[in-house]
PDB file of N, CA and C in Angstrom:
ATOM      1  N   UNK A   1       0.856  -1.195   0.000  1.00  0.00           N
ATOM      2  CA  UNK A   1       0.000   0.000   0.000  1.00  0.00           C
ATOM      3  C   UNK A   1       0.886   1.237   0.000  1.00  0.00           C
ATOM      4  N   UNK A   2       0.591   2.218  -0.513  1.00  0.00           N
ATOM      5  CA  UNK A   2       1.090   3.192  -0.659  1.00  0.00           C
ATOM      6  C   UNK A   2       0.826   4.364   0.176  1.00  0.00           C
ATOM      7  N   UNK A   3       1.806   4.169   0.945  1.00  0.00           N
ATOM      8  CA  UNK A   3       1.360   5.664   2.176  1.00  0.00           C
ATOM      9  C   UNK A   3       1.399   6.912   2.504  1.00  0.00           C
ATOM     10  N   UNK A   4       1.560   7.293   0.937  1.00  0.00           N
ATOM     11  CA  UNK A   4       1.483   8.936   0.767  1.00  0.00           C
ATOM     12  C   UNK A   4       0.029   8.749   0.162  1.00  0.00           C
ATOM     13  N   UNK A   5      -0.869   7.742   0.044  1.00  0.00           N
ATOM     14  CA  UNK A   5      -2.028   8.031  -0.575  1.00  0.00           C
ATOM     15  C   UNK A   5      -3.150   7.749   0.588  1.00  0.00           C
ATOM     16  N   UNK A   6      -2.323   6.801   1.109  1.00  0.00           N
ATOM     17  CA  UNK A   6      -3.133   6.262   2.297  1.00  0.00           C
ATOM     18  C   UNK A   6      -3.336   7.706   3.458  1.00  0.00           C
ATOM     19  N   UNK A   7      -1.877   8.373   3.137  1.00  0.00           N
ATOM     20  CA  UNK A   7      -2.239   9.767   4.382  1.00  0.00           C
ATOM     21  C   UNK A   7      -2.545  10.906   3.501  1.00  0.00           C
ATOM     22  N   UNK A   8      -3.159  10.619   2.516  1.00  0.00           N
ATOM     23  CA  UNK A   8      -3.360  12.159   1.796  1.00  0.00           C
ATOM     24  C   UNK A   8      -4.789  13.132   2.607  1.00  0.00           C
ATOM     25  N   UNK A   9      -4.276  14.237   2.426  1.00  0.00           N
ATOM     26  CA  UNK A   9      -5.283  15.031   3.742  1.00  0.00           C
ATOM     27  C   UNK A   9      -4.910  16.577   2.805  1.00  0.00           C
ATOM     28  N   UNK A  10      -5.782  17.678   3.193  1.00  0.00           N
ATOM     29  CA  UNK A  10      -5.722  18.587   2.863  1.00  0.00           C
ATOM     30  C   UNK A  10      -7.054  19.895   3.201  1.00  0.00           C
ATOM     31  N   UNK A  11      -6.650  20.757   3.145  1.00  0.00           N
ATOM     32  CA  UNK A  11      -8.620  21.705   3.736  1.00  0.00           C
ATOM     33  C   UNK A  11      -8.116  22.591   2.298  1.00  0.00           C
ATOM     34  N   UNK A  12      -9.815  22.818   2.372  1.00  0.00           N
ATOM     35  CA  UNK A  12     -10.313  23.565   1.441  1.00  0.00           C
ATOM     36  C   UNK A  12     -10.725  25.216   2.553  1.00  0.00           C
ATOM     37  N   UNK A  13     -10.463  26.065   1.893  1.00  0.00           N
ATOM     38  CA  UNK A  13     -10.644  27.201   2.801  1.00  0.00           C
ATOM     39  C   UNK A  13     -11.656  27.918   1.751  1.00  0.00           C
ATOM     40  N   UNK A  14     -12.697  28.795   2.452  1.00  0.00           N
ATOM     41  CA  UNK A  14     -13.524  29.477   1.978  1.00  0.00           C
ATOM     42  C   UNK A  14     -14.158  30.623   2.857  1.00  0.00           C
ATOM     43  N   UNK A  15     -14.024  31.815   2.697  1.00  0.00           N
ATOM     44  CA  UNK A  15     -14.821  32.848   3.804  1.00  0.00           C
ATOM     45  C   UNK A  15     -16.034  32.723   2.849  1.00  0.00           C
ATOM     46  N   UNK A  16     -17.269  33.087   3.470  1.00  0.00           N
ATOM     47  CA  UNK A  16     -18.520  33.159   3.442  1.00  0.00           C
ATOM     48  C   UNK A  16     -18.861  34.105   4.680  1.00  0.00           C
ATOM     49  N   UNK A  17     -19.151  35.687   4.151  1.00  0.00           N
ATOM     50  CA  UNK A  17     -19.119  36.976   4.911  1.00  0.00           C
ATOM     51  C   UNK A  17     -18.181  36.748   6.456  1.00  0.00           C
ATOM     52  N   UNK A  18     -18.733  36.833   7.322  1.00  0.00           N
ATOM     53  CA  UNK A  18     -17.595  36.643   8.230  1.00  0.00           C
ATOM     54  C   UNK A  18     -16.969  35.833   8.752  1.00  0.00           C
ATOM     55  N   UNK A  19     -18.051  34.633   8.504  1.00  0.00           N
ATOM     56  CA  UNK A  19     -17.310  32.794   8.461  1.00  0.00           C
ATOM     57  C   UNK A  19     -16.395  32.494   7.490  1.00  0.00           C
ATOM     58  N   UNK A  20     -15.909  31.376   8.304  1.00  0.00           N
ATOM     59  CA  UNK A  20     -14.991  30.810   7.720  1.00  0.00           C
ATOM     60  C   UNK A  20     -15.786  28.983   7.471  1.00  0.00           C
ATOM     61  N   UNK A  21     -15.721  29.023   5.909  1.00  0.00           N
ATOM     62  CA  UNK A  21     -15.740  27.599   6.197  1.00  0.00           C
ATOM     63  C   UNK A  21     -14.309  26.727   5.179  1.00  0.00           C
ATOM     64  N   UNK A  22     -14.274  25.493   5.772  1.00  0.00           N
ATOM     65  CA  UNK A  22     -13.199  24.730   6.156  1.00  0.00           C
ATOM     66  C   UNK A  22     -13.362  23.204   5.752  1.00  0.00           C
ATOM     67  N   UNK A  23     -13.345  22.867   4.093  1.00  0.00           N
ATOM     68  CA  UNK A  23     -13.767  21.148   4.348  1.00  0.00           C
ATOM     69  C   UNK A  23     -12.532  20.739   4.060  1.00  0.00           C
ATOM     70  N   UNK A  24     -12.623  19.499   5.313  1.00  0.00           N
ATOM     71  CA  UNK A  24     -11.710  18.507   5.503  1.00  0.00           C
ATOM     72  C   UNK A  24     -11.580  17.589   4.497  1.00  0.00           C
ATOM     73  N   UNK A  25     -10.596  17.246   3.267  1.00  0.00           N
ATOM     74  CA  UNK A  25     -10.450  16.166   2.663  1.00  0.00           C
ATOM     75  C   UNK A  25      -9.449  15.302   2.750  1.00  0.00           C
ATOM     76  N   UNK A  26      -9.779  13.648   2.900  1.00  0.00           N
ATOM     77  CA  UNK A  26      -9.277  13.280   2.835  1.00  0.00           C
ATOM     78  C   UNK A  26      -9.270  11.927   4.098  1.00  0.00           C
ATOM     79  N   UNK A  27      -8.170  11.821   4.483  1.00  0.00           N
ATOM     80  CA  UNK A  27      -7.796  10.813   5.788  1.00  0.00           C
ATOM     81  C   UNK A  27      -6.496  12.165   6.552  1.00  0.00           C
ATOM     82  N   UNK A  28      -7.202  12.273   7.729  1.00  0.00           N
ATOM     83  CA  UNK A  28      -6.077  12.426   8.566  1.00  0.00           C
ATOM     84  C   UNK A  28      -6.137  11.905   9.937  1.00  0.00           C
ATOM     85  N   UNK A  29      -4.523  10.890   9.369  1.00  0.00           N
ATOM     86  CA  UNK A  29      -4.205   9.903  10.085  1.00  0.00           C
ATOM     87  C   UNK A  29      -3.091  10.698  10.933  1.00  0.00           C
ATOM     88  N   UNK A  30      -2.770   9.620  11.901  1.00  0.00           N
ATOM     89  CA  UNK A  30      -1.646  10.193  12.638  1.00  0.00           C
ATOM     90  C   UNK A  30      -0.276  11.253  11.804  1.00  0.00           C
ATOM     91  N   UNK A  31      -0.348  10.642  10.899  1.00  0.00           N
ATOM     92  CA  UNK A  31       0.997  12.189   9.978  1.00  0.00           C
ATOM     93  C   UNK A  31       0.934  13.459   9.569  1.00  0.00           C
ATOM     94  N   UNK A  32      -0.860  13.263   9.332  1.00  0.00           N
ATOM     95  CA  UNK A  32      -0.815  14.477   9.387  1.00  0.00           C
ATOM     96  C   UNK A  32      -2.296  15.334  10.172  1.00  0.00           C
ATOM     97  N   UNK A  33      -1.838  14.500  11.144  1.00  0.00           N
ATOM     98  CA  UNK A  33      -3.289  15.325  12.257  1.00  0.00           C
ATOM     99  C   UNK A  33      -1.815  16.949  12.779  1.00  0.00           C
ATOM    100  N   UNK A  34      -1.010  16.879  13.263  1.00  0.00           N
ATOM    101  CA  UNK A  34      -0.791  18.251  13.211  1.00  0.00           C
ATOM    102  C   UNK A  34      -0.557  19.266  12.319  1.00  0.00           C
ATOM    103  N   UNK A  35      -0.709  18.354  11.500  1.00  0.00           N
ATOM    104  CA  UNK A  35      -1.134  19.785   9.948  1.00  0.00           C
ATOM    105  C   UNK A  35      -2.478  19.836   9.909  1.00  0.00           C
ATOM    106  N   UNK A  36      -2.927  19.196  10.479  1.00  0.00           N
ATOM    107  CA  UNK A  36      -4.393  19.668  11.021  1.00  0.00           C
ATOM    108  C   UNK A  36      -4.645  20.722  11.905  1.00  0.00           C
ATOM    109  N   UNK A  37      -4.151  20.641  12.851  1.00  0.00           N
ATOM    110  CA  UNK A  37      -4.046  21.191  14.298  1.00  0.00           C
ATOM    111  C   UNK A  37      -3.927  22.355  13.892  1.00  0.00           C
ATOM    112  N   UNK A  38      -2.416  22.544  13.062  1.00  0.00           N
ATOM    113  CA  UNK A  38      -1.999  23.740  12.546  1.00  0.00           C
ATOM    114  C   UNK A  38      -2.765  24.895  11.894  1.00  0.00           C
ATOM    115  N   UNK A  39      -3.320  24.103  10.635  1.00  0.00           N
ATOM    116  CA  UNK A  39      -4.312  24.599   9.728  1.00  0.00           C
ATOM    117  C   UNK A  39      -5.724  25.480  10.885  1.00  0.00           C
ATOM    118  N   UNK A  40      -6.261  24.164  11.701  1.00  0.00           N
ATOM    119  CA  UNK A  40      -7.190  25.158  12.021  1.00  0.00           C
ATOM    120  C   UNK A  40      -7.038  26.207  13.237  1.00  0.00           C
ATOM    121  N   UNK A  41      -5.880  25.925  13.905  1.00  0.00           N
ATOM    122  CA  UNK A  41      -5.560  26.993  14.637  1.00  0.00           C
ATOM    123  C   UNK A  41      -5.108  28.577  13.758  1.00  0.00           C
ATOM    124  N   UNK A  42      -4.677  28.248  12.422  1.00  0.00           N
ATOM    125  CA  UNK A  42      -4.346  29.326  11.854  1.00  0.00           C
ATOM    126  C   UNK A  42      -5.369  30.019  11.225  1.00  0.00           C
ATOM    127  N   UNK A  43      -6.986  29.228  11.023  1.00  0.00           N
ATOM    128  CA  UNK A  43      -8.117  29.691  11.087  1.00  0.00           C
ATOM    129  C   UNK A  43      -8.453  30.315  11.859  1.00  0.00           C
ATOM    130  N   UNK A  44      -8.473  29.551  13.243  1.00  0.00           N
ATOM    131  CA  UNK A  44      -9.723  30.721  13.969  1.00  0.00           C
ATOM    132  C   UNK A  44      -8.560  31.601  14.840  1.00  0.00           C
ATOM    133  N   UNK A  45      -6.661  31.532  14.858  1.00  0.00           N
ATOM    134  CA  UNK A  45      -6.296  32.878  14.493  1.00  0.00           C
ATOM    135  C   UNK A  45      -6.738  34.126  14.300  1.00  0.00           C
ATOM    136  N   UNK A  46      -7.510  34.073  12.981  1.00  0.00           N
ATOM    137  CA  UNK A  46      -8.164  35.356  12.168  1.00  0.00           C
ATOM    138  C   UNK A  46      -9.520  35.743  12.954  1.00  0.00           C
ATOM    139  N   UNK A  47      -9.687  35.028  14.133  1.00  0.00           N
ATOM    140  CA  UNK A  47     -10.720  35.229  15.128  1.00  0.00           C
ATOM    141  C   UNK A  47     -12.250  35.647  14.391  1.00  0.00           C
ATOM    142  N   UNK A  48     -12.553  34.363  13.242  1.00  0.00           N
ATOM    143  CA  UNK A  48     -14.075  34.763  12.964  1.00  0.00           C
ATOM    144  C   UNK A  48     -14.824  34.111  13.540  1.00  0.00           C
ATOM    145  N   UNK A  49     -16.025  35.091  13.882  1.00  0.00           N
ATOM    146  CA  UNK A  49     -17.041  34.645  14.647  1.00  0.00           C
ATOM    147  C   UNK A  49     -17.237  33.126  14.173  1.00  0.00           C
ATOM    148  N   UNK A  50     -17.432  32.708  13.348  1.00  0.00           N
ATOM    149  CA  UNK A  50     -18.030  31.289  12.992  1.00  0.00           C
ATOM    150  C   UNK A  50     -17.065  30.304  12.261  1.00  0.00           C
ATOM    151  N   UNK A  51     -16.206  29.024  12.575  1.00  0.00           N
ATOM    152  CA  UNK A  51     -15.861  28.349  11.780  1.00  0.00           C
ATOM    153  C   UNK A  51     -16.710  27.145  11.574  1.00  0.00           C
ATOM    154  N   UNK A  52     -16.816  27.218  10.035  1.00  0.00           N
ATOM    155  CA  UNK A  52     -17.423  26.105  10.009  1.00  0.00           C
ATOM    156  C   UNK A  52     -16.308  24.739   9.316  1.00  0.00           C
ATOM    157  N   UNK A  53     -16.638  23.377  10.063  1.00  0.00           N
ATOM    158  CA  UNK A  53     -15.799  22.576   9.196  1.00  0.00           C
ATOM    159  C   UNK A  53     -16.466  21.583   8.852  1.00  0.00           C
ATOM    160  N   UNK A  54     -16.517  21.141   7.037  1.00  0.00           N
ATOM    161  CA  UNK A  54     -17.440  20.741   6.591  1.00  0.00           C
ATOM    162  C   UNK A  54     -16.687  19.180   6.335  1.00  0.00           C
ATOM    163  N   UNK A  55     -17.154  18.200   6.992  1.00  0.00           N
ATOM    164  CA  UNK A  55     -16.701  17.075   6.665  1.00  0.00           C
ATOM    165  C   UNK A  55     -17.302  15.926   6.271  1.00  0.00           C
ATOM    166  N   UNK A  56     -17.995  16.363   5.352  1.00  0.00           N
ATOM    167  CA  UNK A  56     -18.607  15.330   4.428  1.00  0.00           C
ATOM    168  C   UNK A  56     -16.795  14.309   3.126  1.00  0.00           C
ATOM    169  N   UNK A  57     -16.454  15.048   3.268  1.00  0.00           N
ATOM    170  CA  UNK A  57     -15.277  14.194   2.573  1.00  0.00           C
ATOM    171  C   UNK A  57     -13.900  14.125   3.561  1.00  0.00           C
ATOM    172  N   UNK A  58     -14.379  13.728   4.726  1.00  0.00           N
ATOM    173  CA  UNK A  58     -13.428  13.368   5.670  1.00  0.00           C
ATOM    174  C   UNK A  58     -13.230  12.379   5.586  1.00  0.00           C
ATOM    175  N   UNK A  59     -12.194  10.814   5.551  1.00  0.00           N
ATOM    176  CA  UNK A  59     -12.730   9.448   5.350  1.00  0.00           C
ATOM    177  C   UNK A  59     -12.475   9.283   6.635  1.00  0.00           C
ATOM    178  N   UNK A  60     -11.271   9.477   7.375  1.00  0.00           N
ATOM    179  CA  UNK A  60     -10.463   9.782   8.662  1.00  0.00           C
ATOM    180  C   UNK A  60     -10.255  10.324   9.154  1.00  0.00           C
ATOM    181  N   UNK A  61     -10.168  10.052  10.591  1.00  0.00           N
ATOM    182  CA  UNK A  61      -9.522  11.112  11.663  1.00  0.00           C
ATOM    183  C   UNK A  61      -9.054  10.498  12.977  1.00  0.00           C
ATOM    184  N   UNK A  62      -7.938  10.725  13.110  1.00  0.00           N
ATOM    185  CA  UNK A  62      -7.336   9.962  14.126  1.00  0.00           C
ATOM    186  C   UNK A  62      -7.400  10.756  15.756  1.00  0.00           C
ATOM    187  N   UNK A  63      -7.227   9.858  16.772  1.00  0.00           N
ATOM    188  CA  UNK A  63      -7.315  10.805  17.910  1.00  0.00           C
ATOM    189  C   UNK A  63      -6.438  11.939  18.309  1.00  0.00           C
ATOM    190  N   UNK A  64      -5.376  12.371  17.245  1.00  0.00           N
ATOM    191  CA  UNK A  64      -4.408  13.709  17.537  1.00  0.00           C
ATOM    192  C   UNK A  64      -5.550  14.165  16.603  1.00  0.00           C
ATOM    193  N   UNK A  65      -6.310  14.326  15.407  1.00  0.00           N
ATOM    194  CA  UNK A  65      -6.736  15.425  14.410  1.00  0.00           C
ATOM    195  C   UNK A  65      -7.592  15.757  15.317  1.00  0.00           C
ATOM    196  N   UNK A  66      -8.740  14.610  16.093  1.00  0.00           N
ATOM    197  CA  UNK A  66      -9.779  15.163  17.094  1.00  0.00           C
ATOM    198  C   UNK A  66      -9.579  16.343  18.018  1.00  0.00           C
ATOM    199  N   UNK A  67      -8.133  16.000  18.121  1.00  0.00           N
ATOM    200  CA  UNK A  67      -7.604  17.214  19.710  1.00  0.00           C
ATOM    201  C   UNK A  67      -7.303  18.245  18.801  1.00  0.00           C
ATOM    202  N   UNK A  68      -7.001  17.982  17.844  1.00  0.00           N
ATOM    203  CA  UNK A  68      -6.858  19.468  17.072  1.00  0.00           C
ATOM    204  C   UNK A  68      -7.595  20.303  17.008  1.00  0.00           C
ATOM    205  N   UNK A  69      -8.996  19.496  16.832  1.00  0.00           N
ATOM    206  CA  UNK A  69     -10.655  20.004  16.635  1.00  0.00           C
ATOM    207  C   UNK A  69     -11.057  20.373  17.776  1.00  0.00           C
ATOM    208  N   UNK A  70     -10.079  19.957  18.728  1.00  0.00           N
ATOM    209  CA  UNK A  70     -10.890  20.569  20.431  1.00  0.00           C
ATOM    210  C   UNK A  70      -9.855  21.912  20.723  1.00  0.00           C
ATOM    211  N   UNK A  71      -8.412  21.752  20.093  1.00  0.00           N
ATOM    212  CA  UNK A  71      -7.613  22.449  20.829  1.00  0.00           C
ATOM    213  C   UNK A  71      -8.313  24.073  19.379  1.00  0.00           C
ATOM    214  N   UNK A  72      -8.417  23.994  18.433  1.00  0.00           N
ATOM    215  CA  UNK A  72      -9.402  25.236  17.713  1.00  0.00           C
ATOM    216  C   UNK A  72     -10.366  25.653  18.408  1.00  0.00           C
ATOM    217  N   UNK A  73     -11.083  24.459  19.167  1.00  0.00           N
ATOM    218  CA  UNK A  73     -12.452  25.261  19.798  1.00  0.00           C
ATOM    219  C   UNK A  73     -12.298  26.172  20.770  1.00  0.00           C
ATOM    220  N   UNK A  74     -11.262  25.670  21.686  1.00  0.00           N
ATOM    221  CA  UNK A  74     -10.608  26.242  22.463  1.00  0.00           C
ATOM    222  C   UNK A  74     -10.093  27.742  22.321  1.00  0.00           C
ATOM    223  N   UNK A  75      -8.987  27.764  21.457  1.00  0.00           N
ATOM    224  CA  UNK A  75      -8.804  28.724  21.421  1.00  0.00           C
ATOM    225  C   UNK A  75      -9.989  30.256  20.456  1.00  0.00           C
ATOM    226  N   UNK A  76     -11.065  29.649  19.772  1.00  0.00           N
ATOM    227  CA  UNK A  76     -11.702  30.240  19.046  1.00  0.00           C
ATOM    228  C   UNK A  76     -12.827  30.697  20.217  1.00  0.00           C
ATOM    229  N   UNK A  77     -12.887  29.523  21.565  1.00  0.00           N
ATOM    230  CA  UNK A  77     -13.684  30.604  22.768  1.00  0.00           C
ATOM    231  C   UNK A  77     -13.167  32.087  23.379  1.00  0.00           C
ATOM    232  N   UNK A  78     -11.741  32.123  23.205  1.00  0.00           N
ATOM    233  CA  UNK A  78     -11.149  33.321  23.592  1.00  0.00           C
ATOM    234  C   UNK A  78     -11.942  34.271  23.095  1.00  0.00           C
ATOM    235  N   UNK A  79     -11.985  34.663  21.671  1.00  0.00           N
ATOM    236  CA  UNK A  79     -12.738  35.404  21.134  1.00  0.00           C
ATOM    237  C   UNK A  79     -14.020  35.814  20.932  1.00  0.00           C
ATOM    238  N   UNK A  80     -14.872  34.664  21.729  1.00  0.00           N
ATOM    239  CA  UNK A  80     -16.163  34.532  21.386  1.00  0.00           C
ATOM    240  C   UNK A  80     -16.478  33.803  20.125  1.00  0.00           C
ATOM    241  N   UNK A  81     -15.506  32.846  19.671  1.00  0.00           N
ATOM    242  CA  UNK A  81     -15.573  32.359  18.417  1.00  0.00           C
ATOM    243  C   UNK A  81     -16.490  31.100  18.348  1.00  0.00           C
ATOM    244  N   UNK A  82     -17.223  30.867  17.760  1.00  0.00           N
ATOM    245  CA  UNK A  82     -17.445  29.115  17.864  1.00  0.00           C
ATOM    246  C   UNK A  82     -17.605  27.928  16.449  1.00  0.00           C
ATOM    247  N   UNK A  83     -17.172  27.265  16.748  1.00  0.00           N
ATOM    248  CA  UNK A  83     -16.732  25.978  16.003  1.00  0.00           C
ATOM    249  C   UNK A  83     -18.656  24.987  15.483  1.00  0.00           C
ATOM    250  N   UNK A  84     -18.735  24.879  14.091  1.00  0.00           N
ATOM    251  CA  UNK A  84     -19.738  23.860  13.638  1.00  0.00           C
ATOM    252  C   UNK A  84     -19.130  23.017  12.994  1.00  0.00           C
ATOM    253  N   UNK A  85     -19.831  21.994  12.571  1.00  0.00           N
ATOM    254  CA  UNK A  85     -19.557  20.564  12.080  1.00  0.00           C
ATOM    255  C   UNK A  85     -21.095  20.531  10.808  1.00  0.00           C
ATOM    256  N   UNK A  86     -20.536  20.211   9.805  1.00  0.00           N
ATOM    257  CA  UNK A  86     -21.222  19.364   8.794  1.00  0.00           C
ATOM    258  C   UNK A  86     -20.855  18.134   8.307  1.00  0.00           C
ATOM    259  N   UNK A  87     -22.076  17.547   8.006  1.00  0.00           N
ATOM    260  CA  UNK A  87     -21.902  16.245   6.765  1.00  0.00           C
ATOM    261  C   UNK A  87     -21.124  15.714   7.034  1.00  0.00           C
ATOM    262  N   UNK A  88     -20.916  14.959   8.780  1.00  0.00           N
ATOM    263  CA  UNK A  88     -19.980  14.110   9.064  1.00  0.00           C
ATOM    264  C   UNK A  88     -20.225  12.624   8.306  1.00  0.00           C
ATOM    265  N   UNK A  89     -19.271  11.990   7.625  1.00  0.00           N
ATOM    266  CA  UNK A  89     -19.725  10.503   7.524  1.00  0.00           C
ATOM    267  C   UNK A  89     -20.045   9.445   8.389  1.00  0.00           C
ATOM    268  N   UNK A  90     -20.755   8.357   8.104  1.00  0.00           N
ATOM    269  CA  UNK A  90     -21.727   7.890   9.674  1.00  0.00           C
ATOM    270  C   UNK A  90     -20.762   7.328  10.419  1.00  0.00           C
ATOM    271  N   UNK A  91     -19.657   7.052   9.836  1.00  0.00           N
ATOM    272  CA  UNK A  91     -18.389   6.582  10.869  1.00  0.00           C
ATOM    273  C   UNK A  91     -17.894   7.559  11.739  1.00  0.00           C
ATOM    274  N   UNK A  92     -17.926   8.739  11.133  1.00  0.00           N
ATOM    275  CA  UNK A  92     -17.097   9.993  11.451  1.00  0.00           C
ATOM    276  C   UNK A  92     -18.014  10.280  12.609  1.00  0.00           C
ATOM    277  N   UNK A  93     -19.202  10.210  12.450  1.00  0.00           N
ATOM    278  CA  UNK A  93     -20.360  10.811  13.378  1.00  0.00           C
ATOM    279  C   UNK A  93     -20.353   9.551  14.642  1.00  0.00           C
ATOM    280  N   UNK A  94     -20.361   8.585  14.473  1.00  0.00           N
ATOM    281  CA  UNK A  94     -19.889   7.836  15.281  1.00  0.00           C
ATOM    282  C   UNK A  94     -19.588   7.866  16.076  1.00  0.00           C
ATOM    283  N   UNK A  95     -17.645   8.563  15.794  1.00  0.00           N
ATOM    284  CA  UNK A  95     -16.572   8.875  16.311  1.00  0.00           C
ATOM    285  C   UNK A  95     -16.809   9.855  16.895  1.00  0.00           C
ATOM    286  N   UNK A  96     -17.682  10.747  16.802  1.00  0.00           N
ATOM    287  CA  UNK A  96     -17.384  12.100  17.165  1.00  0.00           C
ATOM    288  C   UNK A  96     -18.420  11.891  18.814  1.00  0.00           C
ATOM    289  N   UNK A  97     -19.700  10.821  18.149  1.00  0.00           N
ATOM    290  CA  UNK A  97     -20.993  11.039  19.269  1.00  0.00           C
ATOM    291  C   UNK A  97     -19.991   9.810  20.588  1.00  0.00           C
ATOM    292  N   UNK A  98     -19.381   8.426  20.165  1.00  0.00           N
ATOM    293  CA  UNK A  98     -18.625   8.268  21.164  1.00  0.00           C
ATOM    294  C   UNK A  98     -17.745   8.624  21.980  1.00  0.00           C
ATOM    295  N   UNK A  99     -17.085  10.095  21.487  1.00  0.00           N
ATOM    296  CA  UNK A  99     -16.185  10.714  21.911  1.00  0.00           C
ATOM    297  C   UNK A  99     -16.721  11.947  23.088  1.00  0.00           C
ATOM    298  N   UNK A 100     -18.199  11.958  22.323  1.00  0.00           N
ATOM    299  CA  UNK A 100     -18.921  12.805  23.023  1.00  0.00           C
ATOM    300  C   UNK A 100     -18.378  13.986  22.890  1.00  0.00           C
ATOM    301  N   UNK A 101     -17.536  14.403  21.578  1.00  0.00           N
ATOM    302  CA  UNK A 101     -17.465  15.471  21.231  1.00  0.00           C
ATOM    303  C   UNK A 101     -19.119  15.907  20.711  1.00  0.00           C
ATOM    304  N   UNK A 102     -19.994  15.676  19.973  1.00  0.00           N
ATOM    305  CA  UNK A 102     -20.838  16.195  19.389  1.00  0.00           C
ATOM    306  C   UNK A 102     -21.669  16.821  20.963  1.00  0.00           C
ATOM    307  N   UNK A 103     -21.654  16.579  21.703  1.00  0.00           N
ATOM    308  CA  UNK A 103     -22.027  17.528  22.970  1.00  0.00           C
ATOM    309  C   UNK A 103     -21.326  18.836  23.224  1.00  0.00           C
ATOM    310  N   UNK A 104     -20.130  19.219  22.309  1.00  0.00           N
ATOM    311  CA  UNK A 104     -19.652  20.101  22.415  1.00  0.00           C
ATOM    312  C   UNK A 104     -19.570  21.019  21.047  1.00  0.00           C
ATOM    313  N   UNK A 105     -19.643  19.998  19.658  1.00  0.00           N
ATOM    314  CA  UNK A 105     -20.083  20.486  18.913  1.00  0.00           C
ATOM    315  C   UNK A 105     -21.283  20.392  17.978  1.00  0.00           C
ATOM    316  N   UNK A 106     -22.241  21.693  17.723  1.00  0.00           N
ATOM    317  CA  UNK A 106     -23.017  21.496  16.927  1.00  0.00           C
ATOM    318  C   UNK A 106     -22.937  20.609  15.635  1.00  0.00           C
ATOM    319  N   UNK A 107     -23.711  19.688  15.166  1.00  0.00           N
ATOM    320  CA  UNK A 107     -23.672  19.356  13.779  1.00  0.00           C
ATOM    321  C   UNK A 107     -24.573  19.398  12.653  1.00  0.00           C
ATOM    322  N   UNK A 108     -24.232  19.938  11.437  1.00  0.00           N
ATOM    323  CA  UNK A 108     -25.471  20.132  11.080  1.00  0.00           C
ATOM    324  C   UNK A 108     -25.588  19.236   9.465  1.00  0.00           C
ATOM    325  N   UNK A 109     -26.751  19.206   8.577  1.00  0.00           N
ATOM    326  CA  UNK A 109     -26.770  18.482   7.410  1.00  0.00           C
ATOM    327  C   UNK A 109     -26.248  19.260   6.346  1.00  0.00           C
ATOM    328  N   UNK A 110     -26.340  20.677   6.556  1.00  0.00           N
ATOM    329  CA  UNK A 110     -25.499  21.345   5.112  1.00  0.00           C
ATOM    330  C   UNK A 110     -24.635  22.720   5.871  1.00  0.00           C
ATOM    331  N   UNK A 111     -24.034  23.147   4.828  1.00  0.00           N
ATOM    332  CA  UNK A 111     -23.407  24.443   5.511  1.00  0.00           C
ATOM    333  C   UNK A 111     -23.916  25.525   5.495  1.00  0.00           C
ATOM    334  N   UNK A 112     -25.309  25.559   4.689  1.00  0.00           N
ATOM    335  CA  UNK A 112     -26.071  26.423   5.033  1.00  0.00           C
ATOM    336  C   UNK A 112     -26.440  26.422   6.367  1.00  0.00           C
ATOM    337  N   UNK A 113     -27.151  25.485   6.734  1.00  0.00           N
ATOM    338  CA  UNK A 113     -27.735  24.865   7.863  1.00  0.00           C
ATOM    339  C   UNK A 113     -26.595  25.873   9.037  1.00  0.00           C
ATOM    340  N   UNK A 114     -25.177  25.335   9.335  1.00  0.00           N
ATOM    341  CA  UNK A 114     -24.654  25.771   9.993  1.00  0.00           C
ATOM    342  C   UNK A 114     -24.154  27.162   9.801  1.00  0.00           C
ATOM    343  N   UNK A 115     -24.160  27.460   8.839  1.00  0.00           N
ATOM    344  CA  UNK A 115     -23.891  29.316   8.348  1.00  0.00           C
ATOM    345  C   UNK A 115     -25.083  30.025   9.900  1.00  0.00           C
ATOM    346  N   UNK A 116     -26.223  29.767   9.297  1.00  0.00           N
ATOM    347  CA  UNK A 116     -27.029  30.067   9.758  1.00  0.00           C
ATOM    348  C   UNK A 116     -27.817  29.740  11.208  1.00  0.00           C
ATOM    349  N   UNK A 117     -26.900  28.711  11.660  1.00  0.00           N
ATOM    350  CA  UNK A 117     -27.642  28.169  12.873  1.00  0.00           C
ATOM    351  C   UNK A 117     -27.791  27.179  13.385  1.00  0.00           C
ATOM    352  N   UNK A 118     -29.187  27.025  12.522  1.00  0.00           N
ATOM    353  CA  UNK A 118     -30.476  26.042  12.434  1.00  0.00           C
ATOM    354  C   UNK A 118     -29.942  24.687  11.997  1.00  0.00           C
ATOM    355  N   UNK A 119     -30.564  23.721  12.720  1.00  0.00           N
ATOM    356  CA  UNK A 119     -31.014  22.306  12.436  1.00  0.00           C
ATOM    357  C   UNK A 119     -32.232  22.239  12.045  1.00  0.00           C
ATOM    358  N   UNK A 120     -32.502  21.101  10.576  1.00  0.00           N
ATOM    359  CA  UNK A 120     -33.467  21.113  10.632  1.00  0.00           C
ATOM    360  C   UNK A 120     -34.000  19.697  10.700  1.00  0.00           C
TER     361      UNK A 120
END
């Protein structure tokens, strides 16, 4: 197997007025969950009210990318910032509701959905 394909990972960045949204592609596995970490700390950095991270094309995520996703939330509370979740895959959602992260983060079915708020 080939393990530059097996760890291929990368974000898509997009502002949408003062949000930020953020889809995760790919697998991030242990190599590159702190280019994860990195990435979204250098997001909510720019201290916008809303990141959204859209992970409908997430395949993976290992338990350093998760802490990445907690250590962003974290610092994006300083600001009054806060962190959404889309279009997790049902594994991903899984992962997230056993982790009992999804008690900490909203999730929603589109990025409208989370632009705006609302679950519907």
């Amino acid at each position: 197997m080939d393990s530059s394909s097996a760890d291929f990972f990368h974000v898509e960045v997009e502002e949408r007025g003062t949000a930020i949204v953020a889809k995760l592609i790919g697998s991030a596995g242990m190599l590159v969950s702190t280019d994860l970490e990195d990435a979204l700390l250098e997001l909510v950095g720019r201290q916008p009210p809303l990141l959204v991270l859209d992970l409908s094309a997430l395949e993976f995520i290992s338990s350093v990318g998760l802490g990445g996703i907690v250590a962003a939330h974290l610092r994006s509370r300083h600001h009054g910032g806060t962190i959404h979740l889309v279009s997790p895959t049902p594994d991903i959602h899984d992962l997230l509701a056993t982790t009992r992260l999804t008690s900490i983060f909203p999730v929603f079915e589109t990025i409208e959905q989370a632009l705006a708020g609302k679950n519907n």
